[in-house]
N, C-alpha and C. Protein backbone atom coordinates (compact mmCIF):
# COMPACT_ATOMS: atom_id res chain seq x y z
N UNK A 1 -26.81 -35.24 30.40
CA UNK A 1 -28.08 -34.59 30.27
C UNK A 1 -28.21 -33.52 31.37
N UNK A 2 -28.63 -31.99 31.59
CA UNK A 2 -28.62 -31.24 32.02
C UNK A 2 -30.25 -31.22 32.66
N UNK A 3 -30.17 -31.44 33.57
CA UNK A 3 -31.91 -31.05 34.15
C UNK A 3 -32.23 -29.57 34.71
N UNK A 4 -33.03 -29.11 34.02
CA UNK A 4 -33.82 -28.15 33.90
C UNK A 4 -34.43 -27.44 35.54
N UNK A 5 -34.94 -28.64 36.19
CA UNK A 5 -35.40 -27.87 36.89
C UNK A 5 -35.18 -27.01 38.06
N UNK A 6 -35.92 -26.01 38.29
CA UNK A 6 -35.42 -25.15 39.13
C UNK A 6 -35.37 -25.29 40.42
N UNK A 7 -34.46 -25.25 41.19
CA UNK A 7 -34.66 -26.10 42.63
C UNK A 7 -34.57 -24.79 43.56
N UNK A 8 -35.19 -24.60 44.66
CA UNK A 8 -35.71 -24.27 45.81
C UNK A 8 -34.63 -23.05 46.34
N UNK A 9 -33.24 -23.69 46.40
CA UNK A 9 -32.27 -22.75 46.24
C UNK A 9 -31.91 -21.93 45.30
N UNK A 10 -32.28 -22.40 44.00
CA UNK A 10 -32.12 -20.88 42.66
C UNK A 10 -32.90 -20.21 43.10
N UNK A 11 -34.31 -20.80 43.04
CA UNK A 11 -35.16 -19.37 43.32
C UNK A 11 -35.07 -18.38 44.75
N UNK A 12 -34.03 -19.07 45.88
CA UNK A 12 -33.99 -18.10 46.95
C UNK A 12 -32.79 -17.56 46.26
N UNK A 13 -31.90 -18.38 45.92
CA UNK A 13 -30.72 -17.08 45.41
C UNK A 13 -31.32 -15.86 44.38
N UNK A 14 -31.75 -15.81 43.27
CA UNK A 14 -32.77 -15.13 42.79
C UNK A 14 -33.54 -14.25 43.83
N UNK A 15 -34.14 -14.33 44.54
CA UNK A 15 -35.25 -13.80 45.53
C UNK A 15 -34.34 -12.84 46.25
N UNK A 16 -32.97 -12.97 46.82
CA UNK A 16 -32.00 -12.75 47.57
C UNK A 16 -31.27 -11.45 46.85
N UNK A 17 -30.88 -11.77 45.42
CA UNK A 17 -30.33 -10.85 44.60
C UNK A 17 -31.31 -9.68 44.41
N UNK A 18 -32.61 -10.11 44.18
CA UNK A 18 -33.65 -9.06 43.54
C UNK A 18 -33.43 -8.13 45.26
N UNK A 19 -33.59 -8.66 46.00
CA UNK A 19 -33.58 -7.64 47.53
C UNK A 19 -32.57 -7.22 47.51
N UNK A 20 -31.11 -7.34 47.09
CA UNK A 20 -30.07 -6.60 47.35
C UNK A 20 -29.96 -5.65 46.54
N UNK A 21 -30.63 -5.86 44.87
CA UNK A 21 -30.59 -5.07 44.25
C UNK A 21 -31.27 -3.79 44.85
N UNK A 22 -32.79 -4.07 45.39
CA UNK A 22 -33.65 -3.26 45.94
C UNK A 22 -32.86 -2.21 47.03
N UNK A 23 -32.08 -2.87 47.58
CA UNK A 23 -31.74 -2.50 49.31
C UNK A 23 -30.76 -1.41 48.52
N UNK A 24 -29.63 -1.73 47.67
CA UNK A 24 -29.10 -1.01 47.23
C UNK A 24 -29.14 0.31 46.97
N UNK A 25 -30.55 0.54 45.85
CA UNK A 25 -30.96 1.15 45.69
C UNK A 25 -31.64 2.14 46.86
N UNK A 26 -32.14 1.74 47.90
CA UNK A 26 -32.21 2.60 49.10
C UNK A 26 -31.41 3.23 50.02
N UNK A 27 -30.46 2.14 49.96
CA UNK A 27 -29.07 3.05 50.20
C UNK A 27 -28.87 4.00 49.96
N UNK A 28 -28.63 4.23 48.45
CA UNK A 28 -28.06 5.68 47.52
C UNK A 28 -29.04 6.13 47.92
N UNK A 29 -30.10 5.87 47.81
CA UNK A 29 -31.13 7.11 48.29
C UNK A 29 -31.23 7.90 49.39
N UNK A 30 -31.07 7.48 50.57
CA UNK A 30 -30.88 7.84 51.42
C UNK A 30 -29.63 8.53 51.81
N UNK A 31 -28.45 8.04 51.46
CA UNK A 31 -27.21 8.55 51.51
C UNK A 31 -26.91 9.62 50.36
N UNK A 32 -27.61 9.74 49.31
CA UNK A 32 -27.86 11.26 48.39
C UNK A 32 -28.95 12.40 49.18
N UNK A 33 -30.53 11.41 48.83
CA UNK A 33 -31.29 12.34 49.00
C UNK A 33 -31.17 13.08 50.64
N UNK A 34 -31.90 12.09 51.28
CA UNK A 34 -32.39 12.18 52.61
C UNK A 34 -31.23 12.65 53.64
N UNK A 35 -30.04 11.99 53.34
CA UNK A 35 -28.63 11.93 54.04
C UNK A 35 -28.90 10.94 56.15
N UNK A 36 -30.23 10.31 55.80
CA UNK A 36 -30.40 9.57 57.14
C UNK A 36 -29.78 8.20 57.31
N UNK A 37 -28.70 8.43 57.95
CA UNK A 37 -27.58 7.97 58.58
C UNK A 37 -28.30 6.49 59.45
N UNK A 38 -29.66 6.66 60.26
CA UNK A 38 -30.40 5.52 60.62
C UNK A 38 -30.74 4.66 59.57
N UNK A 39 -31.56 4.80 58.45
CA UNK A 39 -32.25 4.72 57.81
C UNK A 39 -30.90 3.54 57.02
N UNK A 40 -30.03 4.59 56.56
CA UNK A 40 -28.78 3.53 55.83
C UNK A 40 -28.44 2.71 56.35
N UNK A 41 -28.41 2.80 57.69
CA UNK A 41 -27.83 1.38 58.60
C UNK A 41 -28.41 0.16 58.11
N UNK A 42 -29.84 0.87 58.57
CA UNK A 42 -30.66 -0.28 58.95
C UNK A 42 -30.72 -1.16 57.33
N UNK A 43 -30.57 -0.54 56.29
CA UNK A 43 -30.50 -1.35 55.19
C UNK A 43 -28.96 -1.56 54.39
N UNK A 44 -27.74 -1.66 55.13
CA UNK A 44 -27.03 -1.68 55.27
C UNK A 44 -27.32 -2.83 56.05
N UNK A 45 -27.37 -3.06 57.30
CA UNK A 45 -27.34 -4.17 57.75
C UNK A 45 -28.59 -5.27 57.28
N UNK A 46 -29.76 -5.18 56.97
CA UNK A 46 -30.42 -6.17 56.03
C UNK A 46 -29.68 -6.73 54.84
N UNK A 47 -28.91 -5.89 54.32
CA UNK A 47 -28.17 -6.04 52.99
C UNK A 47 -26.99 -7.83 53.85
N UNK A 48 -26.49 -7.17 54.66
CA UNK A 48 -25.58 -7.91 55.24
C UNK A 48 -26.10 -9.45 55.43
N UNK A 49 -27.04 -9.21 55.99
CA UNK A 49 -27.94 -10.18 56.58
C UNK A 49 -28.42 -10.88 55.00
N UNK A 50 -28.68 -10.75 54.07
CA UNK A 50 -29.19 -11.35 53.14
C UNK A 50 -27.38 -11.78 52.31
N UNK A 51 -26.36 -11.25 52.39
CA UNK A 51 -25.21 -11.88 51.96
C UNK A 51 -24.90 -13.11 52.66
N UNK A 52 -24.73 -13.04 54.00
CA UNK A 52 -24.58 -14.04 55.11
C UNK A 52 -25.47 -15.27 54.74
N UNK A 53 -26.88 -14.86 54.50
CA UNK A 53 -27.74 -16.26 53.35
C UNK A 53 -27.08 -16.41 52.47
N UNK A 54 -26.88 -16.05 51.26
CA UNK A 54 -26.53 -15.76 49.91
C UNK A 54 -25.09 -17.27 50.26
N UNK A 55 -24.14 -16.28 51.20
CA UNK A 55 -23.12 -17.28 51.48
C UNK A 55 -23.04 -18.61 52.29
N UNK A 56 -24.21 -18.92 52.68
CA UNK A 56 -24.60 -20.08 53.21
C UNK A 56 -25.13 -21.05 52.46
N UNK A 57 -25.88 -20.69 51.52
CA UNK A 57 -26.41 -21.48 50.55
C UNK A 57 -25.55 -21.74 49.19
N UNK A 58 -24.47 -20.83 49.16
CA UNK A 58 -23.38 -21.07 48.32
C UNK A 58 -22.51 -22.24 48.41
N UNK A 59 -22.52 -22.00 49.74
CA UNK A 59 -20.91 -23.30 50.61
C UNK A 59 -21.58 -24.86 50.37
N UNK A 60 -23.31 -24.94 50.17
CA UNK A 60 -23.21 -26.25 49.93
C UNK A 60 -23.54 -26.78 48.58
N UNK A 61 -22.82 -25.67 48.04
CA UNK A 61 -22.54 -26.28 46.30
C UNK A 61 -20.71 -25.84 46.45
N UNK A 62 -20.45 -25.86 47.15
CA UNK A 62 -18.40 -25.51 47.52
C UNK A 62 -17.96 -24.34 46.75
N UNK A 63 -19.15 -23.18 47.00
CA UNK A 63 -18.77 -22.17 46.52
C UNK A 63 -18.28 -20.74 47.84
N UNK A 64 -16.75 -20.33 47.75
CA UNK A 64 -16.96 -19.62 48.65
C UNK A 64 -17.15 -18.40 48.60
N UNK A 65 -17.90 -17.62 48.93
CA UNK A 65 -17.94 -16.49 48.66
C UNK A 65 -17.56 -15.93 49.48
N UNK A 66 -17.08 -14.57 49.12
CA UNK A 66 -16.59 -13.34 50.10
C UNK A 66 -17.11 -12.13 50.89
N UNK A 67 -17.91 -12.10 51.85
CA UNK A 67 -18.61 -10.97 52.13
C UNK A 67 -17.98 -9.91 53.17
């Protein structure tokens, strides 16, 4: 039997993806439009910082991921 419910960790992995998607997206922006080299870091390194979760909460289902 498969249980349904959603546990605490889907929804941060979820929560986690939707921000990288986001961060992503500011990236290119900045690195097209703006070309601010600060600006990319700094979400460049949030990005990082939310993989480093992503891969922590992976390892205790024995998943390894690669960042």
């Amino acid at each position: 039997m498969i249980d349904n419910t959603i546990t605490d960790d889907q929804v941060r992995v979820m929560d986690i993806m939707a921000q990288i998607k986001k961060l992503n997206a500011m990236i290119d922006l900045h690195q097209t439009e703006s070309k601010d080299a600060v600006m990319v870091s700094q979400y460049k390194d949030m990005k990082q910082r939310f993989l480093l979760e992503l891969k922590e909460i992976m390892s205790e289902y024995q998943i390894d991921v690669q960042v």
